[in-house]
N, C-alpha and C. Protein backbone atom coordinates (compact mmCIF):
# COMPACT_ATOMS: atom_id res chain seq x y z
N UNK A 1 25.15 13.86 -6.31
CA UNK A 1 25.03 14.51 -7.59
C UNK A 1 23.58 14.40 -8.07
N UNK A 2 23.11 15.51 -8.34
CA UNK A 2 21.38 15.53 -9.01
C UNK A 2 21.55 15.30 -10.48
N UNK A 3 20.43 14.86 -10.98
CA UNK A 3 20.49 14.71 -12.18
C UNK A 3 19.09 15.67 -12.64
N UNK A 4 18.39 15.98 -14.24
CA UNK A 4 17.16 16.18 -14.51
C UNK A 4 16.93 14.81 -15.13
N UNK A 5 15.19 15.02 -15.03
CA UNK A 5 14.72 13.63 -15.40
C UNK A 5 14.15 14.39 -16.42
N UNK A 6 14.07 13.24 -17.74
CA UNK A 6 12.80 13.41 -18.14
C UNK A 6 11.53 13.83 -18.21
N UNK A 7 11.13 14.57 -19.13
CA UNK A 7 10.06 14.72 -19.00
C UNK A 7 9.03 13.82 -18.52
N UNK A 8 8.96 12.37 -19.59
CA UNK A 8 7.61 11.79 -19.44
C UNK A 8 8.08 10.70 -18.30
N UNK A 9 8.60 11.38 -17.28
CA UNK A 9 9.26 10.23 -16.18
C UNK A 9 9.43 10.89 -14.99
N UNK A 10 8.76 12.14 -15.33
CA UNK A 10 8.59 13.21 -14.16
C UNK A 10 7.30 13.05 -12.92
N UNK A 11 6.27 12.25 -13.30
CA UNK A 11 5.10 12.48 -12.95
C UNK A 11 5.71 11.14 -11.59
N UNK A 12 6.64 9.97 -12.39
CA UNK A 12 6.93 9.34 -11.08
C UNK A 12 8.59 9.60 -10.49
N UNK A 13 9.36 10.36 -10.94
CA UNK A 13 10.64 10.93 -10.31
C UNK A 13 10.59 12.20 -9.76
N UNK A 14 9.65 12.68 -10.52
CA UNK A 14 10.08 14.66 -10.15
C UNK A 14 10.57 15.25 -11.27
N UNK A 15 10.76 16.70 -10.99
CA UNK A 15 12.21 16.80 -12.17
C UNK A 15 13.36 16.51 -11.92
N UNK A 16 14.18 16.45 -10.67
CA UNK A 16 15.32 16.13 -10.35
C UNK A 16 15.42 15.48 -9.49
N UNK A 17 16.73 13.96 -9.57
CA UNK A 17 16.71 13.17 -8.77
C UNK A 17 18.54 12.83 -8.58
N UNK A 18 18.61 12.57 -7.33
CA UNK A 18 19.72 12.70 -7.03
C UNK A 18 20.29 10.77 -7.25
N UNK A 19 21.52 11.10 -7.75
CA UNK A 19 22.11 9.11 -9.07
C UNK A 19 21.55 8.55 -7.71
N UNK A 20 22.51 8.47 -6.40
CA UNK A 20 22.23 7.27 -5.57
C UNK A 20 20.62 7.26 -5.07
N UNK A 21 19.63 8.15 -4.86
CA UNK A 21 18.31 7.92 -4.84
C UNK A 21 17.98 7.03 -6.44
N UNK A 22 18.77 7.32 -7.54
CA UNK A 22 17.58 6.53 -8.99
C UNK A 22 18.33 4.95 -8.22
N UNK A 23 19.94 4.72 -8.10
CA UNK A 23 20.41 3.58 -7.71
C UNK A 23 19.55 2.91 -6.95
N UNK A 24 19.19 3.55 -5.60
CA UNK A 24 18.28 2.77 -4.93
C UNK A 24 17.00 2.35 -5.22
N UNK A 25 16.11 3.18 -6.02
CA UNK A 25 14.78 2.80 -6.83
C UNK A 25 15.04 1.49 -7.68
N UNK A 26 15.82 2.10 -8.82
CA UNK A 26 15.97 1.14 -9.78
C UNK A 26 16.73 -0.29 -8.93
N UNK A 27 17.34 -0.40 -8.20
CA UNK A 27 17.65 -1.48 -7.35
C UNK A 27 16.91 -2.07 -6.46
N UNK A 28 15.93 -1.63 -5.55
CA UNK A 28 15.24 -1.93 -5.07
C UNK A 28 13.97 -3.07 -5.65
N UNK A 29 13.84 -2.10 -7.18
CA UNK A 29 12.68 -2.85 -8.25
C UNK A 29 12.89 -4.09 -9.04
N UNK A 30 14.16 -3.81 -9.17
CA UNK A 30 14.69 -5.17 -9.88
C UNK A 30 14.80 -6.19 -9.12
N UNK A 31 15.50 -6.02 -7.63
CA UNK A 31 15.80 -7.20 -6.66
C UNK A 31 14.61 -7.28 -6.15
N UNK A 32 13.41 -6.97 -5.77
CA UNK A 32 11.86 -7.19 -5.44
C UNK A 32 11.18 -7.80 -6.46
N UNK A 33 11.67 -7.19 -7.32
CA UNK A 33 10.40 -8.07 -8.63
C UNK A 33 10.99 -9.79 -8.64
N UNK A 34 12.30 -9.61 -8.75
CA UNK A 34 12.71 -10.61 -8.98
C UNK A 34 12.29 -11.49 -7.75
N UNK A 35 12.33 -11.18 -6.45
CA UNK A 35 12.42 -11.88 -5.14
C UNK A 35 10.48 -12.37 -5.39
N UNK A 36 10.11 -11.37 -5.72
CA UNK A 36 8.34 -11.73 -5.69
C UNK A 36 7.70 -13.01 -6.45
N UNK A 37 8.74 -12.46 -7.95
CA UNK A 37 8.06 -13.60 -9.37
C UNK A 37 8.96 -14.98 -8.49
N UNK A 38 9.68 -14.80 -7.94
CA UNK A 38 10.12 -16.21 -7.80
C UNK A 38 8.86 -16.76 -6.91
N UNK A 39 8.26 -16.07 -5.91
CA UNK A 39 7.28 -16.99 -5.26
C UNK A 39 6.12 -16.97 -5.98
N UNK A 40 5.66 -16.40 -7.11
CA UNK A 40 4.79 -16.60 -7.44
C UNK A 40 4.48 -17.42 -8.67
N UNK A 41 4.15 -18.61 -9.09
CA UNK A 41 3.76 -19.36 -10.65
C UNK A 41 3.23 -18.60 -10.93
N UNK A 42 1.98 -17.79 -11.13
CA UNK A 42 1.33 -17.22 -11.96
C UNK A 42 2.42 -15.80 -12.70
N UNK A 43 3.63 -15.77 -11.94
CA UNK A 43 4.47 -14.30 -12.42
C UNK A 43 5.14 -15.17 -13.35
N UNK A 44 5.48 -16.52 -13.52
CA UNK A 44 6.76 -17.19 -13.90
C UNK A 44 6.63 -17.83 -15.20
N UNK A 45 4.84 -17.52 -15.34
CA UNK A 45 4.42 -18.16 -16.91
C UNK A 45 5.01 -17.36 -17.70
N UNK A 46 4.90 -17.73 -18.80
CA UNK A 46 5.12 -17.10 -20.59
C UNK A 46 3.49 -16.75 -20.71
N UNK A 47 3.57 -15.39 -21.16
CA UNK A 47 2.71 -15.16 -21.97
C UNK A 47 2.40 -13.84 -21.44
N UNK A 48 1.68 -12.99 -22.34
CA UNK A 48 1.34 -11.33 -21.78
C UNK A 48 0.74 -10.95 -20.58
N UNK A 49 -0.43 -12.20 -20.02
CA UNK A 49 -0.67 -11.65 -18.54
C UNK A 49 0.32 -11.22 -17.45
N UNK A 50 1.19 -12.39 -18.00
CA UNK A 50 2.56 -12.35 -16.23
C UNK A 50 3.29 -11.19 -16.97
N UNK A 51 3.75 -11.16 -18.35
CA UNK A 51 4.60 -10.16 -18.27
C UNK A 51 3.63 -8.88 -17.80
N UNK A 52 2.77 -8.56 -17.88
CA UNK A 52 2.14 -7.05 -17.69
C UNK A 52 1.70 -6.88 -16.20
N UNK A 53 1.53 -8.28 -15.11
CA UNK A 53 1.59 -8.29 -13.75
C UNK A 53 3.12 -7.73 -13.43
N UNK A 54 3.61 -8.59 -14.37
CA UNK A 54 5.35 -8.01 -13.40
C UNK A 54 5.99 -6.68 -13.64
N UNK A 55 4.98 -6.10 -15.09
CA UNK A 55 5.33 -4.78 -15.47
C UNK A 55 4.72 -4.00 -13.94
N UNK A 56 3.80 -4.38 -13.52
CA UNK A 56 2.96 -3.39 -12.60
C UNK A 56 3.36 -3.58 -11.48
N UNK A 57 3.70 -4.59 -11.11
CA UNK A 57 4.88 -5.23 -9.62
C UNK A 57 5.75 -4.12 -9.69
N UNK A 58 6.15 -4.66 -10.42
CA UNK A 58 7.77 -3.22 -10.75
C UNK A 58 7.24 -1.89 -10.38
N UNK A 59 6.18 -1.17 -10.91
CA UNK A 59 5.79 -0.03 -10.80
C UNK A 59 5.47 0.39 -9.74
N UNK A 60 5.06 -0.79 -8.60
CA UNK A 60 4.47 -0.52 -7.34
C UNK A 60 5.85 -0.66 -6.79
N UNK A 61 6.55 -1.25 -7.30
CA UNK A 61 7.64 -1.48 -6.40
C UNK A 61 8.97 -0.52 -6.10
N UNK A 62 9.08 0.19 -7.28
CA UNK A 62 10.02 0.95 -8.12
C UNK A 62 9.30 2.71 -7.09
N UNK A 63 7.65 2.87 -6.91
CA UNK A 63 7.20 4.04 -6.67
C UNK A 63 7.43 4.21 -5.08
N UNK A 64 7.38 3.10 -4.15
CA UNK A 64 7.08 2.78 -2.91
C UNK A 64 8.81 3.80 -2.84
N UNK A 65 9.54 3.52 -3.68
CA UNK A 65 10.89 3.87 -2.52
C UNK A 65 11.40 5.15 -3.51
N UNK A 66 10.73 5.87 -4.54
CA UNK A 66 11.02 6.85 -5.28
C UNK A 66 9.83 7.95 -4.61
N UNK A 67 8.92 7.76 -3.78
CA UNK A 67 8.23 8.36 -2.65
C UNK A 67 8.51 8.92 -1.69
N UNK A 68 10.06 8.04 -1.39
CA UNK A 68 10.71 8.86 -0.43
C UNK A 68 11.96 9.27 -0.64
N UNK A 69 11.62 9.87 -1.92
CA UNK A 69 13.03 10.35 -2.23
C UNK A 69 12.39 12.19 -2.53
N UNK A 70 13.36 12.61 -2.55
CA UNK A 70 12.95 14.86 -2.09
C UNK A 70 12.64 14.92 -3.61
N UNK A 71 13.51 14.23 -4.99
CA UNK A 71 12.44 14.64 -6.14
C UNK A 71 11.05 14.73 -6.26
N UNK A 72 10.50 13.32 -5.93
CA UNK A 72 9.34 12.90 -5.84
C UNK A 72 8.60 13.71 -4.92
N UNK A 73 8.71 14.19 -3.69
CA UNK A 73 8.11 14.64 -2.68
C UNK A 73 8.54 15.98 -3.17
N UNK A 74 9.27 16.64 -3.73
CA UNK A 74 9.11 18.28 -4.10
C UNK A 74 7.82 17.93 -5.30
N UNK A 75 7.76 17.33 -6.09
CA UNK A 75 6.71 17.19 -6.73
C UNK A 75 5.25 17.62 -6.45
N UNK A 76 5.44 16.75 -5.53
CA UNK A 76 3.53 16.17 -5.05
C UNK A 76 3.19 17.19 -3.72
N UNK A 77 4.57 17.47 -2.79
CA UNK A 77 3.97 18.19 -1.34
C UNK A 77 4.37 19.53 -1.74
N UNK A 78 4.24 20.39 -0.65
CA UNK A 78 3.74 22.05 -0.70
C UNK A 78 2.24 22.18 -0.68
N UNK A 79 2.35 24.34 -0.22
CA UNK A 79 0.78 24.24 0.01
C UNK A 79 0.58 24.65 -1.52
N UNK A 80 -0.50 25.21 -1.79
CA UNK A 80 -1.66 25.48 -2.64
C UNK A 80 -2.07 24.18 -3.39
N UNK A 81 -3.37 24.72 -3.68
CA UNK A 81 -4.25 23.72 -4.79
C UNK A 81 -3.80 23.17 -5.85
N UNK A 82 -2.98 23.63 -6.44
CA UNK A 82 -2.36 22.97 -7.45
C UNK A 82 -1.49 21.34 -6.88
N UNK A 83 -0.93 21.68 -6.25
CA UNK A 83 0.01 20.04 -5.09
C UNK A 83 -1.15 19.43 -4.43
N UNK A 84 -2.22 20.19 -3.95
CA UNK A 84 -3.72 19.22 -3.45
C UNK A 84 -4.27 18.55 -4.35
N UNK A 85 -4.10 19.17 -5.45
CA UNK A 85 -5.26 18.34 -6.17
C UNK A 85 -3.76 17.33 -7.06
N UNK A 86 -3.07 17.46 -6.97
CA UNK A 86 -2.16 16.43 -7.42
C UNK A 86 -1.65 15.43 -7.03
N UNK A 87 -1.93 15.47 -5.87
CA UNK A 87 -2.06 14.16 -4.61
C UNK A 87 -3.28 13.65 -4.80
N UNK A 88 -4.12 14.56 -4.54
CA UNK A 88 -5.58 13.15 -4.36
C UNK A 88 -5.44 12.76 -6.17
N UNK A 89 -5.61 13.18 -7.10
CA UNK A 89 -5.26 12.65 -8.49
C UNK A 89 -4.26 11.47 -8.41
N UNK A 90 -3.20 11.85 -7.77
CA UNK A 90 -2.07 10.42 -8.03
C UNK A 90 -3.02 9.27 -6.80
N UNK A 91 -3.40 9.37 -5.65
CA UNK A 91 -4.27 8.52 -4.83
C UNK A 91 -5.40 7.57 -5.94
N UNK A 92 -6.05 8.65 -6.28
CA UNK A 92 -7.45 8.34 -7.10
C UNK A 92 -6.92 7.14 -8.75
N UNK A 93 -5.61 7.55 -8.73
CA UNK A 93 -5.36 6.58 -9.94
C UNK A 93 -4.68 5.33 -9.94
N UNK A 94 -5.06 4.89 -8.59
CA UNK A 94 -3.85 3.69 -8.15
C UNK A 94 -4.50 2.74 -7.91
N UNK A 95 -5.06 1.82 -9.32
CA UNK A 95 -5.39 0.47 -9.36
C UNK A 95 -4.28 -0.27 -9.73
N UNK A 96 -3.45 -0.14 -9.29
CA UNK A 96 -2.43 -1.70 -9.46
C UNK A 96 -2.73 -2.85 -8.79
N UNK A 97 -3.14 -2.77 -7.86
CA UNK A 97 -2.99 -4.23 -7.29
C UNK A 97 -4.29 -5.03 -7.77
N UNK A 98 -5.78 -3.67 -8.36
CA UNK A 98 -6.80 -4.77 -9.20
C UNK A 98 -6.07 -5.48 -10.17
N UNK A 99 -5.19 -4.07 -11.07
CA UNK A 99 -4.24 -5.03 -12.32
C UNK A 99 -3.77 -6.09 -11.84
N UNK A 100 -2.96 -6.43 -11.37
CA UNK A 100 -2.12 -7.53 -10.57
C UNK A 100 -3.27 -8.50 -10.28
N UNK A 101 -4.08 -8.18 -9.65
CA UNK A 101 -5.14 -9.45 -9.50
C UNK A 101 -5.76 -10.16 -10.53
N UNK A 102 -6.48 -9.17 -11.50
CA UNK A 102 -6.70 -9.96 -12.52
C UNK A 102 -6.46 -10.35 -13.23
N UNK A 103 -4.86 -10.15 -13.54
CA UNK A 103 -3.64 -10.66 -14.31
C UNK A 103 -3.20 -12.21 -13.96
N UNK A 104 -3.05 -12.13 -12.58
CA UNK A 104 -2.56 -13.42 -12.10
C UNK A 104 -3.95 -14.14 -11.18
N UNK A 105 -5.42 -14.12 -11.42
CA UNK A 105 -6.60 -14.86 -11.30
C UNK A 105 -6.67 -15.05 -9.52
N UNK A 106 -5.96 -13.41 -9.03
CA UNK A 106 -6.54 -13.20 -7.32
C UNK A 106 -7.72 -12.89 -7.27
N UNK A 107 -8.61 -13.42 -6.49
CA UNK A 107 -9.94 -12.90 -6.30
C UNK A 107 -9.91 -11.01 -6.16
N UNK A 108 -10.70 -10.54 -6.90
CA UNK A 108 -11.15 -9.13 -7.31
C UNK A 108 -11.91 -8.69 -5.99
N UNK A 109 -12.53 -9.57 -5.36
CA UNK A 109 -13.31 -9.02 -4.55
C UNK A 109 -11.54 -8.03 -2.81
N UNK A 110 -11.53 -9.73 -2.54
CA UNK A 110 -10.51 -9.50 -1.63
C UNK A 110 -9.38 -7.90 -2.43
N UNK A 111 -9.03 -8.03 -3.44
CA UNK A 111 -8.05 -6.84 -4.12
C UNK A 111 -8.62 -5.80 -3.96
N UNK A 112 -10.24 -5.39 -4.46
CA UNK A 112 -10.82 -4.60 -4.14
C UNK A 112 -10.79 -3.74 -2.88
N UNK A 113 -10.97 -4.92 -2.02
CA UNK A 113 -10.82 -4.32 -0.33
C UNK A 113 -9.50 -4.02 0.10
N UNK A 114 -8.29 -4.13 -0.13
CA UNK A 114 -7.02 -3.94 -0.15
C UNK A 114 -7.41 -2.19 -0.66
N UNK A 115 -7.20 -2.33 -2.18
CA UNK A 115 -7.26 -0.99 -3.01
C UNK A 115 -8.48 0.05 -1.97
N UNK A 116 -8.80 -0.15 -1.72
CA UNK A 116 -10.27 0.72 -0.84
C UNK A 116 -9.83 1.09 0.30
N UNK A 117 -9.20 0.50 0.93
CA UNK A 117 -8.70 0.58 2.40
C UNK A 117 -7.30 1.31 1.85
N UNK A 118 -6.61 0.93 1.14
CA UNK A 118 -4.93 1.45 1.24
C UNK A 118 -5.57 3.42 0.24
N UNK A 119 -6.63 3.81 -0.36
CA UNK A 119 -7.09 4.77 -1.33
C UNK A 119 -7.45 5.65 0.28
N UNK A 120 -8.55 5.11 0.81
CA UNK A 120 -9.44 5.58 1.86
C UNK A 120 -8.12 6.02 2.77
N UNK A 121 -7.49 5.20 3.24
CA UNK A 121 -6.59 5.41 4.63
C UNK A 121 -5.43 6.79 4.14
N UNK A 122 -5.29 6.35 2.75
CA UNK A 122 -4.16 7.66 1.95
C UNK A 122 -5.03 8.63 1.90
N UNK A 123 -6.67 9.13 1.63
CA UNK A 123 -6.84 10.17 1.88
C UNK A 123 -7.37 11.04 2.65
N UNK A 124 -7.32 9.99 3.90
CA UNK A 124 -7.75 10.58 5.04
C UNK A 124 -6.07 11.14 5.33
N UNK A 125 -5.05 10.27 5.74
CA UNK A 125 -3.79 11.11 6.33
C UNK A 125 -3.89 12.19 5.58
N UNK A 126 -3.64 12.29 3.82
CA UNK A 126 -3.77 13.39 3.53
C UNK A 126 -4.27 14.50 3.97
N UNK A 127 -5.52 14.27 4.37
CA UNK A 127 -6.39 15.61 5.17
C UNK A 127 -5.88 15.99 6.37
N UNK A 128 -4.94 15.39 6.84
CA UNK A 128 -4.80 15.77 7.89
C UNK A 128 -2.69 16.67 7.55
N UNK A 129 -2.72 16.65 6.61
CA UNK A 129 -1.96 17.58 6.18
C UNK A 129 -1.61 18.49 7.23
N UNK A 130 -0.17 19.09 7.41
CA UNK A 130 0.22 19.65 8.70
C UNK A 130 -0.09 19.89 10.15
N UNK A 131 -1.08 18.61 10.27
CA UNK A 131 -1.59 18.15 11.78
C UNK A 131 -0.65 17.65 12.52
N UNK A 132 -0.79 17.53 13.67
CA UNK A 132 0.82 16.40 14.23
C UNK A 132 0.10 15.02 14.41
N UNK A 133 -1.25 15.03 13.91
CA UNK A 133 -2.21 13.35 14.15
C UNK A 133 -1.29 12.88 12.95
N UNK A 134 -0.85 13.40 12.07
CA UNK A 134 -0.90 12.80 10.58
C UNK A 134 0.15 11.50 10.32
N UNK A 135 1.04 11.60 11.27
CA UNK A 135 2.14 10.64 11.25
C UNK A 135 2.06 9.59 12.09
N UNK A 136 0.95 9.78 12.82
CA UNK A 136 0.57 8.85 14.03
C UNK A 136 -0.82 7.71 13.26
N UNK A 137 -1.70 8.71 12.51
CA UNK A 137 -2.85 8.10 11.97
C UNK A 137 -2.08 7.48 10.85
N UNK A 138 -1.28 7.66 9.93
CA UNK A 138 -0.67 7.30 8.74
C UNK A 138 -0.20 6.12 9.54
N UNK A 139 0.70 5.73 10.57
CA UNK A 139 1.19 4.69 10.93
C UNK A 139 0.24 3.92 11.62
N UNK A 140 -0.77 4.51 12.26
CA UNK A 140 -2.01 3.27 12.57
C UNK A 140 -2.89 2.99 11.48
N UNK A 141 -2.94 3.54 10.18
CA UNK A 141 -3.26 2.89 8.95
C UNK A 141 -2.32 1.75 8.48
N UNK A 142 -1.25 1.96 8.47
CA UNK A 142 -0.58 1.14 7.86
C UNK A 142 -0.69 0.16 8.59
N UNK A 143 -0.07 -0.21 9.96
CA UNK A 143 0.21 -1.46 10.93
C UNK A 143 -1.54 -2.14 10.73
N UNK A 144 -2.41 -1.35 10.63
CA UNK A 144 -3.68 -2.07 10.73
C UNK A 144 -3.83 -2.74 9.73
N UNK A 145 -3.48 -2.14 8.59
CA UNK A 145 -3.81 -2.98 7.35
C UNK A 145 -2.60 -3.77 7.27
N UNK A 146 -1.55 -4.17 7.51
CA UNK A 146 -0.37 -5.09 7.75
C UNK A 146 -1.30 -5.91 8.62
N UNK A 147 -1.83 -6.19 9.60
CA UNK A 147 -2.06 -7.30 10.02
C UNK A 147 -3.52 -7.82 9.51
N UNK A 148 -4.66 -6.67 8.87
CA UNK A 148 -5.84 -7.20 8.39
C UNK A 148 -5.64 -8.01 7.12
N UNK A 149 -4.03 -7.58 6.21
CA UNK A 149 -4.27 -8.01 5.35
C UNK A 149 -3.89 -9.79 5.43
N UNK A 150 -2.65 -9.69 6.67
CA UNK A 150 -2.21 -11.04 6.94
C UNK A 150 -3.39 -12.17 7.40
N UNK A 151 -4.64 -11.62 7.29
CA UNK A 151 -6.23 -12.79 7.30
C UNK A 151 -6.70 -13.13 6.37
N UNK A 152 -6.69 -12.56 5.02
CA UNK A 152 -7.37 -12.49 3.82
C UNK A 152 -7.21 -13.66 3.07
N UNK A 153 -5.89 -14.61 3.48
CA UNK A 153 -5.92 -16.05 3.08
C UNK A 153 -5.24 -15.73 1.66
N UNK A 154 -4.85 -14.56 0.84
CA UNK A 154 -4.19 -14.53 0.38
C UNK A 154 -2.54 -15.17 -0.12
N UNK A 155 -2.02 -15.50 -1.50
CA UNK A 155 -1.00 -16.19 -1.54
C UNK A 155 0.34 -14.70 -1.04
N UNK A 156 1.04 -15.51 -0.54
CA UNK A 156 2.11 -15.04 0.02
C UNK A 156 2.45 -13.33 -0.25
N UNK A 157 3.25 -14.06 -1.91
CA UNK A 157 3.46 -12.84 -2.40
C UNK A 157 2.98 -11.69 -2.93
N UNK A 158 1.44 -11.79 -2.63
CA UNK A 158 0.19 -10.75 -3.22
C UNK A 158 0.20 -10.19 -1.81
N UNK A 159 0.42 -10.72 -0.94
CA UNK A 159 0.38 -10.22 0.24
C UNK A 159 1.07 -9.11 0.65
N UNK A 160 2.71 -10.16 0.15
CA UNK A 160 3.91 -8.74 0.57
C UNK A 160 3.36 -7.64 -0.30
N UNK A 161 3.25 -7.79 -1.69
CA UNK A 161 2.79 -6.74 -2.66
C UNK A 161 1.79 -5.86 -2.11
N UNK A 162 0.42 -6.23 -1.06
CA UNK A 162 -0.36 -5.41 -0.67
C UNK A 162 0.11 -4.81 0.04
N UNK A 163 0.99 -5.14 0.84
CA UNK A 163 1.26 -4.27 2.31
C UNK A 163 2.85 -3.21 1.60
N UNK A 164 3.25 -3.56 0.62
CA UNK A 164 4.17 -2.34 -0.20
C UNK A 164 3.17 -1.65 -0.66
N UNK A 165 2.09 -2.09 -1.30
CA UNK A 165 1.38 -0.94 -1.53
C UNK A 165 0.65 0.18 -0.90
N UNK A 166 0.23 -0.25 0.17
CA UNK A 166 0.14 0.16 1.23
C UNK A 166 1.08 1.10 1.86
N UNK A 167 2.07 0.95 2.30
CA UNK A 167 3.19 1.57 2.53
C UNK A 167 3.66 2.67 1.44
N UNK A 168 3.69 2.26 -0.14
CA UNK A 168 3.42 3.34 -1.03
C UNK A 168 2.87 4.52 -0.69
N UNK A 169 1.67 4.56 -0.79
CA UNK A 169 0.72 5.30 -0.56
C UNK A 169 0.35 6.11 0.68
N UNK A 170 0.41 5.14 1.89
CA UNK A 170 -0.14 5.64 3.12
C UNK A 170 0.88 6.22 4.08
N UNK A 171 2.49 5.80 3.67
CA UNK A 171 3.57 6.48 4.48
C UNK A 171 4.67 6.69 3.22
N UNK A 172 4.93 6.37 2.55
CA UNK A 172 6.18 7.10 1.97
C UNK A 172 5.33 8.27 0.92
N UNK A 173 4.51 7.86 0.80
CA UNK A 173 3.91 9.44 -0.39
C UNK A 173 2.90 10.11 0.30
N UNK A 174 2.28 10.17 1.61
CA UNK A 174 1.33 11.30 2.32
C UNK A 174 2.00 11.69 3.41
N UNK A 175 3.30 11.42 3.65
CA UNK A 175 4.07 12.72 4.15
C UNK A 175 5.08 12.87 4.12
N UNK A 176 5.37 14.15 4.18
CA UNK A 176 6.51 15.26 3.51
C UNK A 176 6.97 15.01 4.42
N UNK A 177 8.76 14.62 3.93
CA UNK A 177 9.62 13.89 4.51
C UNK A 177 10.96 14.97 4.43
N UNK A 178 10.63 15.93 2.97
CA UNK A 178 11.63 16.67 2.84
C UNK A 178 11.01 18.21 2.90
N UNK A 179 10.55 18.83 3.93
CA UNK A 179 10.20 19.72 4.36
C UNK A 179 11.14 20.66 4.88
């Protein structure tokens, strides 16, 4: 059964989303956030930093699997300029994981290089838009940065968080899945 979304809830659902795709988002976000703040002290304090890290956890977490759902992807894929430039726009606006860093006192530098690499690697697959490299390069982006990020000496759960973000970006939202 489809539902319409919201307006101001369109830009990350679509206009229409089918209940067991929101079930699985909204389930996915709640049992991740929750699984994450547990490994992390800095998520588990009181006070506005952790709550606004775990607001943005959620968001990364909640988008990674509403990416691969056909609302979301009728959204963002198709040809003309209007869906091009609405992809690299949603790419170009995805500092969460700086938020997240400087919320919970991760070095900026290391986050930086995460955000740069997971921005860069999303808009190169992008370009390669109806190539047959695109699903091959998208997955040697990802596995590369899955194991570069596992060096960075990073705490655990900033880790898993990079490599969902990653995965966000570089395979569930740069290719069209519902074509």
């Amino acid at each position: 059964m489809s539902v319409a979304i919201p307006h101001f809830l369109q830009e990350f659902l679509g206009e229409r989303q089918e209940v067991s795709d929101l079930m699985m988002v909204f389930g996915f976000t709640g049992v991740g956030t929750w699984f994450l703040r547990s490994l992390a002290p800095s998520l588990q304090e009181r006070g506005w930093r952790s709550t606004a890290a775990l607001f943005v956890v959620g968001d990364i977490l909640a988008g990674v699997i509403a990416n691969f759902t056909k609302g979301t992807n009728s959204r963002y894929m198709g040809p003309g300029p209007e869906k091009e430039w609405s992809r690299i726009q949603f790419y170009l606006m995805h500092f969460h994981l700086l938020i997240v860093a400087f919320l919970t006192n991760i070095p900026l530098k290391t986050s930086s290089f995460i955000s740069a690499y997971t921005i860069g690697s999303s808009l190169l697959v992008n370009s390669l838009t109806g190539s047959p490299l695109q699903p091959v390069v998208s997955g040697t982006a990802f596995f590369s940065g899955l194991l570069g990020f596992s060096v960075l000496g990073l705490p655990k759960w900033f880790e898993m968080l990079s490599v969902v973000f990653l995965g966000k970006l570089v395979v569930a939202f740069s290719l069209d899945y519902h074509r």
